[in-house]
Structure formats: structure tokens, C-alpha cells
N, C-alpha and C. Protein backbone atom coordinates (compact mmCIF):
# COMPACT_ATOMS: atom_id res chain seq x y z
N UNK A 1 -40.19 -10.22 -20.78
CA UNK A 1 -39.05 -10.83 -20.12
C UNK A 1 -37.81 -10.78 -20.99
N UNK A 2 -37.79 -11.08 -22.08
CA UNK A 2 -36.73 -10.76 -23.26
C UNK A 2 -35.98 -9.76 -23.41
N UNK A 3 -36.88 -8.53 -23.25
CA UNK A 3 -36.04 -7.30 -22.91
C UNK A 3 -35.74 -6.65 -21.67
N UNK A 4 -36.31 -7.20 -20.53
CA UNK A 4 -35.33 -7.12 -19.54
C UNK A 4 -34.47 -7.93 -19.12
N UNK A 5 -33.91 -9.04 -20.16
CA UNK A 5 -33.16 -10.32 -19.95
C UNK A 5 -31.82 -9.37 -20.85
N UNK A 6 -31.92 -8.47 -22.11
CA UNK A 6 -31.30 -7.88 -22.66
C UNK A 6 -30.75 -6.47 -22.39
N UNK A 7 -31.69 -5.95 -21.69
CA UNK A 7 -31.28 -4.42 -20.54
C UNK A 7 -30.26 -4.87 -19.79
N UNK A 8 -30.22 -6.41 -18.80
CA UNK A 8 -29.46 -7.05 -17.63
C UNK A 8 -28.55 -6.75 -18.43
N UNK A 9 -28.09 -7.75 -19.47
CA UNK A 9 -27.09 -8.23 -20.10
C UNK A 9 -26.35 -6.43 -20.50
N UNK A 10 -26.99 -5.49 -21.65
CA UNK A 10 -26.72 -4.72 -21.29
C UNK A 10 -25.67 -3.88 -20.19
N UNK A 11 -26.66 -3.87 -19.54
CA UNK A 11 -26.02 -3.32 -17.99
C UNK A 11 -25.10 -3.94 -17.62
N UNK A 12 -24.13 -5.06 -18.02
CA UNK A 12 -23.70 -5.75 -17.26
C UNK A 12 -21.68 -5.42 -18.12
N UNK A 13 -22.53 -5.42 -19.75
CA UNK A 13 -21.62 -5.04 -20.63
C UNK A 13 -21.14 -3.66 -20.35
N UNK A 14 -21.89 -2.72 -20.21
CA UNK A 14 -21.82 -0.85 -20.10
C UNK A 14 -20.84 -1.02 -18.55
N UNK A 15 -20.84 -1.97 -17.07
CA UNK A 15 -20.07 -1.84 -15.93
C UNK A 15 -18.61 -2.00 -16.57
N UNK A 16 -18.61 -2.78 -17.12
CA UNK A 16 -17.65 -3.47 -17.61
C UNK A 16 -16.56 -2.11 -19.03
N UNK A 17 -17.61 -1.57 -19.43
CA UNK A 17 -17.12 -0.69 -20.87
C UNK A 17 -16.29 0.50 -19.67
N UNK A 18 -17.21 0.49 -18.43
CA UNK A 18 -17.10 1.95 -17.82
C UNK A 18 -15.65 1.78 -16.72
N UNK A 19 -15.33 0.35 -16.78
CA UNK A 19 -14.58 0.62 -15.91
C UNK A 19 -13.01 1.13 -15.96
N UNK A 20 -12.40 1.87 -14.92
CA UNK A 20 -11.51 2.70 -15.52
C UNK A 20 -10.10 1.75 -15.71
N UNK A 21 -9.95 0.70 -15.02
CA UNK A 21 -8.84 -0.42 -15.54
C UNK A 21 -8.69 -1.06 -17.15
N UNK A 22 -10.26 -1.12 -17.08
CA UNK A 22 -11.12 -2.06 -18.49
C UNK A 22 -10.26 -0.59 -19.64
N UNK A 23 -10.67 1.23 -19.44
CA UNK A 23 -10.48 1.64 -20.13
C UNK A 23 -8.75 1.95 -20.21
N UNK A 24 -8.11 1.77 -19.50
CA UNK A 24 -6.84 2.43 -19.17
C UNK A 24 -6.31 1.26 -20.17
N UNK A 25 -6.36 0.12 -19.87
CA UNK A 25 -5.63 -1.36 -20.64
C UNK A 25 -5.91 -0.91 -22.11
N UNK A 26 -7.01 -0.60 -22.52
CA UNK A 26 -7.85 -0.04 -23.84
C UNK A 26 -8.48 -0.90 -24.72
N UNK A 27 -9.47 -2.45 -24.28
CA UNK A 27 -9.98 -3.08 -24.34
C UNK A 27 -11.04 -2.82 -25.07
N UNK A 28 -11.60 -3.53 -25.66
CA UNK A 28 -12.72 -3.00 -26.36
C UNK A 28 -13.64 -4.75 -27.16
N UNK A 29 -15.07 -4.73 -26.25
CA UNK A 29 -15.29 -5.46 -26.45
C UNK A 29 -16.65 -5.66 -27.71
N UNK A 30 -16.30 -6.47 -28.92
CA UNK A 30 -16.75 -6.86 -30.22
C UNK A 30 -18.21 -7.79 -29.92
N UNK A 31 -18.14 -8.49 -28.91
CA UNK A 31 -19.63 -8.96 -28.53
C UNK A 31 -19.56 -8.90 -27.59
N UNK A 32 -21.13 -9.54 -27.00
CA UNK A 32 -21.57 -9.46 -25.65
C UNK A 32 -22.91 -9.85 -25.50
N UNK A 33 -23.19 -11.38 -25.38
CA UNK A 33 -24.23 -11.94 -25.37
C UNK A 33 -24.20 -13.04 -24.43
N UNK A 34 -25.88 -13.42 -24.22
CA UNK A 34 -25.82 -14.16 -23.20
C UNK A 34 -24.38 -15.51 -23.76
N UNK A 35 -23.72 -16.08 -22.65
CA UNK A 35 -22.58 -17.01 -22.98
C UNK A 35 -21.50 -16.97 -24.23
N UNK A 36 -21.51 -15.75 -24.68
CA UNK A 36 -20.66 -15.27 -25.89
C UNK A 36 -20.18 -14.13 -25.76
N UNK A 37 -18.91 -13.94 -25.24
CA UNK A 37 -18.31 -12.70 -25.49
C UNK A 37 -16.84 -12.37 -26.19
N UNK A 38 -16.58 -11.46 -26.67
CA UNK A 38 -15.26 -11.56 -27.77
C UNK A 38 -14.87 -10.01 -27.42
N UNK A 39 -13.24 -10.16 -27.11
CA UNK A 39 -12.72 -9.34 -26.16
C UNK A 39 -11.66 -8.91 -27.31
N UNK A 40 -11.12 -7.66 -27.62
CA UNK A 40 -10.15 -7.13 -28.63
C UNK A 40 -9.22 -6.06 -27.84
N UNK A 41 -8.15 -6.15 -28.24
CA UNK A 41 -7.01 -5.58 -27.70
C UNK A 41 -6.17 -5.34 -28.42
N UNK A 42 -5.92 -3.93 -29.51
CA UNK A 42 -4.49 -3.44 -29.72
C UNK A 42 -3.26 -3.41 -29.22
N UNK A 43 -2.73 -3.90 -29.49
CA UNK A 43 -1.55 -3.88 -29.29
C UNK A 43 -0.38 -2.86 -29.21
N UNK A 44 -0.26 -1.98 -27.93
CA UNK A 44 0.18 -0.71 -27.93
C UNK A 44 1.54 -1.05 -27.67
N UNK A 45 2.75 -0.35 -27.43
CA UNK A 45 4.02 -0.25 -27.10
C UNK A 45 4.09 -0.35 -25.44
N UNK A 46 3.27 0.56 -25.23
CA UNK A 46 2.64 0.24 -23.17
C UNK A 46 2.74 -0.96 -22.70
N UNK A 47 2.33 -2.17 -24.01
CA UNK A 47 2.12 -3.00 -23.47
C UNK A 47 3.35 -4.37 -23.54
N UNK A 48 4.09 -4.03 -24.11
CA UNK A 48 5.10 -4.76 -24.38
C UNK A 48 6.26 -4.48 -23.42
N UNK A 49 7.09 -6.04 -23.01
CA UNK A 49 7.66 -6.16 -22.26
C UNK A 49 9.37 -5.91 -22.89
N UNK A 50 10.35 -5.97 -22.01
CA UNK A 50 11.77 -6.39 -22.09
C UNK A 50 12.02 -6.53 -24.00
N UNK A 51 11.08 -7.85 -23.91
CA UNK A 51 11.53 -8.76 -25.02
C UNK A 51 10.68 -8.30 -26.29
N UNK A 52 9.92 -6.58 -26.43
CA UNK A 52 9.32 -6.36 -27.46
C UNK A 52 8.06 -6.99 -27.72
N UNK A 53 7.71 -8.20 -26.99
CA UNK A 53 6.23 -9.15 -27.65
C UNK A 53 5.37 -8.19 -26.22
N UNK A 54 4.39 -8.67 -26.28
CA UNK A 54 3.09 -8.68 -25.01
C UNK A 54 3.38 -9.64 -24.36
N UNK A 55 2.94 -8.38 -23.28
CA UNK A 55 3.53 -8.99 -21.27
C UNK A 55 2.61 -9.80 -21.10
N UNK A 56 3.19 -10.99 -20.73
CA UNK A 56 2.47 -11.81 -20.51
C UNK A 56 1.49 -11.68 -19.21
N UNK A 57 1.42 -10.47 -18.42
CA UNK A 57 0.40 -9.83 -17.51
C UNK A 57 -0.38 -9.50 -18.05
N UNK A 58 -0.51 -9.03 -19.25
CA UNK A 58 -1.70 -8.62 -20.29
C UNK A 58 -2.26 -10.19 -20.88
N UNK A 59 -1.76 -11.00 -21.02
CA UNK A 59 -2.55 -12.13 -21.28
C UNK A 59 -3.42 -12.30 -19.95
N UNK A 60 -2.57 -12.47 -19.02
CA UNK A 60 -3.49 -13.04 -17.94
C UNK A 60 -4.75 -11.82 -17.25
N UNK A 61 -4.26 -10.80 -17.86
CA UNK A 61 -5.27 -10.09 -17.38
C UNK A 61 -6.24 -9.82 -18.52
N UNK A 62 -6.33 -9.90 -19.76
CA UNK A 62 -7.30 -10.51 -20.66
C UNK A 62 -8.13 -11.70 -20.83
N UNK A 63 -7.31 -12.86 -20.09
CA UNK A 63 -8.02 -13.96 -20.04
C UNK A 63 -9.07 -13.93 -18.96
N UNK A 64 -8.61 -13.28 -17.81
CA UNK A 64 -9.16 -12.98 -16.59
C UNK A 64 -10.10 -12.44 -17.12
N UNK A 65 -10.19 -11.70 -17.51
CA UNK A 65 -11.53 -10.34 -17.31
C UNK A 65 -12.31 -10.98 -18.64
N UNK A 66 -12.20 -12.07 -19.68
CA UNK A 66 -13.01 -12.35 -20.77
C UNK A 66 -13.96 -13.38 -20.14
N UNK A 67 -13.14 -14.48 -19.14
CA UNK A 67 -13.66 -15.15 -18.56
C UNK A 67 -14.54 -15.07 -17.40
N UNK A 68 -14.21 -13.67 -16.74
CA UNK A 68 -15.11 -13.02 -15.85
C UNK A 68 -16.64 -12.86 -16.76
N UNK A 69 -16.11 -12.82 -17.76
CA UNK A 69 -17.11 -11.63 -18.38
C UNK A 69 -18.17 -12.62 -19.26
N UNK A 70 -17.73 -13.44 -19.68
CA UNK A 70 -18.36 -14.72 -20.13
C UNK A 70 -19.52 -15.12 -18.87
N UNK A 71 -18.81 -15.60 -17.68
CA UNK A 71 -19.64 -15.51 -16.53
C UNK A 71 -20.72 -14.51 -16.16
N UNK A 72 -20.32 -14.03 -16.20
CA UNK A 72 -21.60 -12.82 -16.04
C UNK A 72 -22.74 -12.22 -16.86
N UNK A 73 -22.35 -12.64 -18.10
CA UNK A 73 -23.00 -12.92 -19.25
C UNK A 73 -23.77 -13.65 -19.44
N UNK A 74 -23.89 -15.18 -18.25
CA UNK A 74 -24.14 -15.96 -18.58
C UNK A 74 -25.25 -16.05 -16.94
N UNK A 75 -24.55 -16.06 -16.04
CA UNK A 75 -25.34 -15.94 -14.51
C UNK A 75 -26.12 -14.89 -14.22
N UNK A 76 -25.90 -13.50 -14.94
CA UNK A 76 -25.94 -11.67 -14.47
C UNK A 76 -25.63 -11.92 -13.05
N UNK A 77 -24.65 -12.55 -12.45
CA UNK A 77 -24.10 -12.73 -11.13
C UNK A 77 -23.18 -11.48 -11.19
N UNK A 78 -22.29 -11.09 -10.38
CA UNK A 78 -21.23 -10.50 -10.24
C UNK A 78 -19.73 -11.92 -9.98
N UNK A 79 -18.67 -11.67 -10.19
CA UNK A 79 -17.92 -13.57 -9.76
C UNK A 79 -16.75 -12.63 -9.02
N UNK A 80 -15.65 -13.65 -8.77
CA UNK A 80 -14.49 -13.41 -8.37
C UNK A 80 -12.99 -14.96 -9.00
N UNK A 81 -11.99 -14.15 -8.82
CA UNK A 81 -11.34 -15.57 -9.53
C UNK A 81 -10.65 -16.19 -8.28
N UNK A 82 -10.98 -17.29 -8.00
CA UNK A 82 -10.15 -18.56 -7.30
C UNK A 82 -9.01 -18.41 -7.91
N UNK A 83 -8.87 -18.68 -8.85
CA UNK A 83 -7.61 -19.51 -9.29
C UNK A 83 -7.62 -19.61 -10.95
N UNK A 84 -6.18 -18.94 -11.64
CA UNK A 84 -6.41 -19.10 -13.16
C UNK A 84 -4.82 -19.39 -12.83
N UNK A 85 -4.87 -20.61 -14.48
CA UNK A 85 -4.09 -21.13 -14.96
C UNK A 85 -3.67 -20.75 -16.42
N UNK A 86 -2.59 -20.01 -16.79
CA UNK A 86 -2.66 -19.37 -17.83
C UNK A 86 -1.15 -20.33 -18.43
N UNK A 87 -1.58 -20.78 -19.95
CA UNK A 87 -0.50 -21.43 -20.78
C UNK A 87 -0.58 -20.41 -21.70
N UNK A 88 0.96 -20.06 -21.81
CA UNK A 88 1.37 -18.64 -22.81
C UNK A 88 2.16 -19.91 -24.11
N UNK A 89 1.45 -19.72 -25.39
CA UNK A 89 1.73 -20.72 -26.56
C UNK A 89 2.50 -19.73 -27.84
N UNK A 90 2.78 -18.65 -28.03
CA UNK A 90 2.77 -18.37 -28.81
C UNK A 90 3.35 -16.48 -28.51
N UNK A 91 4.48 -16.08 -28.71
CA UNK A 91 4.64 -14.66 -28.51
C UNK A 91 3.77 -13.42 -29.82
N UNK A 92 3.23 -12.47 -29.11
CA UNK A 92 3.03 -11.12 -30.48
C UNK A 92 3.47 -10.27 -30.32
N UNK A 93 3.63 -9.19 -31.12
CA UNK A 93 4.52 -7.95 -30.72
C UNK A 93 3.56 -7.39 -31.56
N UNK A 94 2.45 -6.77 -33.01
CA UNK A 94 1.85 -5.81 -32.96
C UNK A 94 0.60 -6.54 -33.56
N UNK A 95 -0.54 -5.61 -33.80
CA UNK A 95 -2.09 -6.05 -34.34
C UNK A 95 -3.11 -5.98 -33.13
N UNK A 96 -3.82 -6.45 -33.38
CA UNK A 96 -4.90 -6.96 -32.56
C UNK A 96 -4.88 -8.34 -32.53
N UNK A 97 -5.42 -8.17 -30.80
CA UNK A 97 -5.34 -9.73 -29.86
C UNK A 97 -6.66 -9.83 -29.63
N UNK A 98 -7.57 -10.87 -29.57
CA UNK A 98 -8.52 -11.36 -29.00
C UNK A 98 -8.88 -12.21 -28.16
N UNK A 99 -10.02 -12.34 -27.21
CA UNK A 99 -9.88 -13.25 -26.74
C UNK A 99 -11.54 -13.70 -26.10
N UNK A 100 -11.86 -15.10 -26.01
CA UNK A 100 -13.16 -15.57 -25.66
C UNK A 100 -13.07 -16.63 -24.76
N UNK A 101 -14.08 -16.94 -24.03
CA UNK A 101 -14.31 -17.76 -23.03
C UNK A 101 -15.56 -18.18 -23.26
N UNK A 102 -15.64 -20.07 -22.40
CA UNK A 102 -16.84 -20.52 -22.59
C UNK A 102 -16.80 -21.46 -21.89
N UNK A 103 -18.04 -21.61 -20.40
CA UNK A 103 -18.38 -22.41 -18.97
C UNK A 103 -17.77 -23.91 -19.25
N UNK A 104 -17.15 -24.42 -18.57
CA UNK A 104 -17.10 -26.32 -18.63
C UNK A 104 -17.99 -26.76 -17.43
N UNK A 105 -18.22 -25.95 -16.48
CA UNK A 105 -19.04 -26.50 -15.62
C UNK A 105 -19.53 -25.32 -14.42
N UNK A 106 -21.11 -24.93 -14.36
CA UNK A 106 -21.18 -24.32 -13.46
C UNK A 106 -22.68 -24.87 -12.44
N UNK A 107 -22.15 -24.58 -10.86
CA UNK A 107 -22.61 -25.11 -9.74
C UNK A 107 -23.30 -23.72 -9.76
N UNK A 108 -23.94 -23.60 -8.16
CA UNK A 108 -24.33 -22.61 -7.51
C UNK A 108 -23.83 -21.35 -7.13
N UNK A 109 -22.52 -22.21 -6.36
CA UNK A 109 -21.41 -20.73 -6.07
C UNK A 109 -19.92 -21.14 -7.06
N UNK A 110 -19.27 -22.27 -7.58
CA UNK A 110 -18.71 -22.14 -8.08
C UNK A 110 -18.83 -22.52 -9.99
N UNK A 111 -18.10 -21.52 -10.60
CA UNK A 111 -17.77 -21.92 -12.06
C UNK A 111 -16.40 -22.22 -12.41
N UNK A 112 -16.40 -22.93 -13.32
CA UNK A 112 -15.02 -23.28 -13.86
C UNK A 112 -15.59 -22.95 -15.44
N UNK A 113 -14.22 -22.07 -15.78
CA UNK A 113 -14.52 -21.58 -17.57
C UNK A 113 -12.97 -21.82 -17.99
N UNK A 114 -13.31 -21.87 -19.49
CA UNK A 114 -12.05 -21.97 -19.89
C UNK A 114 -11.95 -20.74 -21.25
N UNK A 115 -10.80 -20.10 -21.82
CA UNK A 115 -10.66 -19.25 -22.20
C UNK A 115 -9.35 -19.41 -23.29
N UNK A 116 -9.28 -18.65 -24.73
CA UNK A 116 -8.45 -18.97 -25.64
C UNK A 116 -8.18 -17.04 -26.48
N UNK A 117 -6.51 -16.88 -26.20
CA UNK A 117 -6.80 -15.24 -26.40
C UNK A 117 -5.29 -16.04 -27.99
N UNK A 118 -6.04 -15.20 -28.94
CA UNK A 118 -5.58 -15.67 -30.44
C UNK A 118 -4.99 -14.08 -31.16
N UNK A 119 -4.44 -13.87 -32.40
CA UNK A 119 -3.55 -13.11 -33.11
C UNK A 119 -4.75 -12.62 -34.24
N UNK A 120 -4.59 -11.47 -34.67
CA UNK A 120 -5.49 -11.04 -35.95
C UNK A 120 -5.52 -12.27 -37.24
N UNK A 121 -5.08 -13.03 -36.94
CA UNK A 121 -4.56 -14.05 -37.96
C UNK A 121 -5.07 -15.44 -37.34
N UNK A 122 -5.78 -15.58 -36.61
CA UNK A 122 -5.97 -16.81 -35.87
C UNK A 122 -5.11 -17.80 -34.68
N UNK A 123 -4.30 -17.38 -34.81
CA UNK A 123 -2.70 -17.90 -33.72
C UNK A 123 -3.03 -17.78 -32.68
N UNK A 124 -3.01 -19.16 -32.30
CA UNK A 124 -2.92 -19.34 -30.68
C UNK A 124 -2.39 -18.75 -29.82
N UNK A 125 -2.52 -17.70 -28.62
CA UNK A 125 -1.24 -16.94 -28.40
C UNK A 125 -0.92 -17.59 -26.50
N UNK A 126 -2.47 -17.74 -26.30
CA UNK A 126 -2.50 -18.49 -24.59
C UNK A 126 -3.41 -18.86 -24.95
N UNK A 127 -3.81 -20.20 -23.96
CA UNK A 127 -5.03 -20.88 -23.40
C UNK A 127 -5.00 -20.19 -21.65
N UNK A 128 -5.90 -19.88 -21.38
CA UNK A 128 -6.69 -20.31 -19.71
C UNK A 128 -7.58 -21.06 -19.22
N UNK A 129 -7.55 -21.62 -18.13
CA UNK A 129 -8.35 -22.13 -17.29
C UNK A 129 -8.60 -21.57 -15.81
N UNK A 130 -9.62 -20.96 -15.63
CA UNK A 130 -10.31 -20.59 -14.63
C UNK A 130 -11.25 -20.55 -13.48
N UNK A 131 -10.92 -20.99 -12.27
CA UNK A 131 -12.25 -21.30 -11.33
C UNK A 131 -12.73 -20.28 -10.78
N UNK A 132 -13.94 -19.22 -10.82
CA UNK A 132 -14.70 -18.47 -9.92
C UNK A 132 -15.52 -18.80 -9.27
N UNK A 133 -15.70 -17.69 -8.54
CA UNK A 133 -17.29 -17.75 -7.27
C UNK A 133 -17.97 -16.57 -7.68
N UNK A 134 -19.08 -17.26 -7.68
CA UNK A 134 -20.29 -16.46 -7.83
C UNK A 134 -20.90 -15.77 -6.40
N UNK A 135 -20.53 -14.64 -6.72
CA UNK A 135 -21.29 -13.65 -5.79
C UNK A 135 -22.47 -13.41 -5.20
N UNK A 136 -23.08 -14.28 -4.66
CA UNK A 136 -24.75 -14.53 -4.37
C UNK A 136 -25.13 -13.42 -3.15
N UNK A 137 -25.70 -12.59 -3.59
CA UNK A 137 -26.87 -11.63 -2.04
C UNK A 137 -27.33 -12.98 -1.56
């Protein structure tokens, strides 16, 4: 049971490595365990807005997809997002960004996670808060 609890998980990480949004953004994820995942992001010129720092669409779409991914990590469900609340604390303009998520409460069909994307240096850069649905056959 252990190692097909670790194939799932696996499989769940490799949808996620393969997908062509996941690769285009250029994401690259450092773990991936049951309820632990740690999400890394260079910091390209692509990704920077007007004002030289990171678009704050790249936060929310990092927080999104860490917190997806935390979930799924954690259910081997597939989810979807209700509703995210993203507080931008802190501007970056180059290095690597990270970011992790971890459940405050999960039901049947819904989860609520919360999520913290930080600076090569530890710096707060956003908090999220997130409600999904779990995808049940």
C-alpha cells in the first residue's frame, strides 16, 4: 500500500511537471509530498510588470497552483478554486520566489488552504487564502 500511496502521489506531481502552463510560467517544483509541497520560481524579465518588480498575476497564479497542489497531495482528488484571496506584502524584481501551502480545514467536497509565496532570503512577498472543491467521480 505504501508504494502505491507513493506512485499516486507521484503521478499526481509528473500531471502537474507536464503541464504546458505549469511549463511555459517555468515553475519548478523542490518537493512534493503527501501535505508538503514547495513551489520555486525564477524570476525572469517575462515576468515583470510596468513597475520592474513581479506581476502580481504571477503571485496569484503561484499561490493558486501551490495551493491546488498541496490539495492534491493531500486528497489524490483532482480540486478547483472557489475563491482566492491574495495579500501582496512585499515587491521583488530578481532571484528566486517560493512558495507553500498548508489545509486549515478540509470537508468532503470543500477545502480551505492557506498559502505563503517568500524571496530567496526569506521575505514575505504575499500571503493567500483559498477555498476549493474537490472533484469527486
Amino acid at each position: 500500500m505504501k508504494n502505491s500511496l507513493a506512485k499516486l502521489i507521484e503521478d499526481v506531481r509528473k500531471s502537474f511537471e507536464s503541464s504546458p502552463f505549469f511549463l511555459h510560467i517555468g515553475f519548478e517544483i523542490i518537493e512534493f509530498r503527501e501535505g508538503n509541497v514547495l513551489l520555486k520560481l525564477p524570476i525572469r524579465n517575462q515576468l515583470l510588470n510596468a513597475n520592474d518588480s513581479l506581476h502580481g498575476g504571477v503571485h496569484a497564479t503561484m499561490l493558486d497552483l501551490v495551493l491546488g497542489m498541496c490539495i492534491r497531495s493531500t486528497t489524490k482528488t483532482r480540486c478547483t478554486t472557489i475563491s482566492l484571496n491574495i495579500n501582496y506584502l512585499a515587491p521583488s524584481t530578481e532571484g528566486d520566489v517560493y512558495a507553500t501551502g498548508e489545509i486549515l480545514k478540509q470537508g468532503y467536497r470543500i477545502v480551505t488552504v492557506e498559502g505563503e509565496m517568500k524571496d530567496e532570503n526569506g521575505n514575505i512577498l504575499a500571503k493567500g487564502l483559498g477555498t476549493y472543491k474537490l472533484i469527486r467521480d
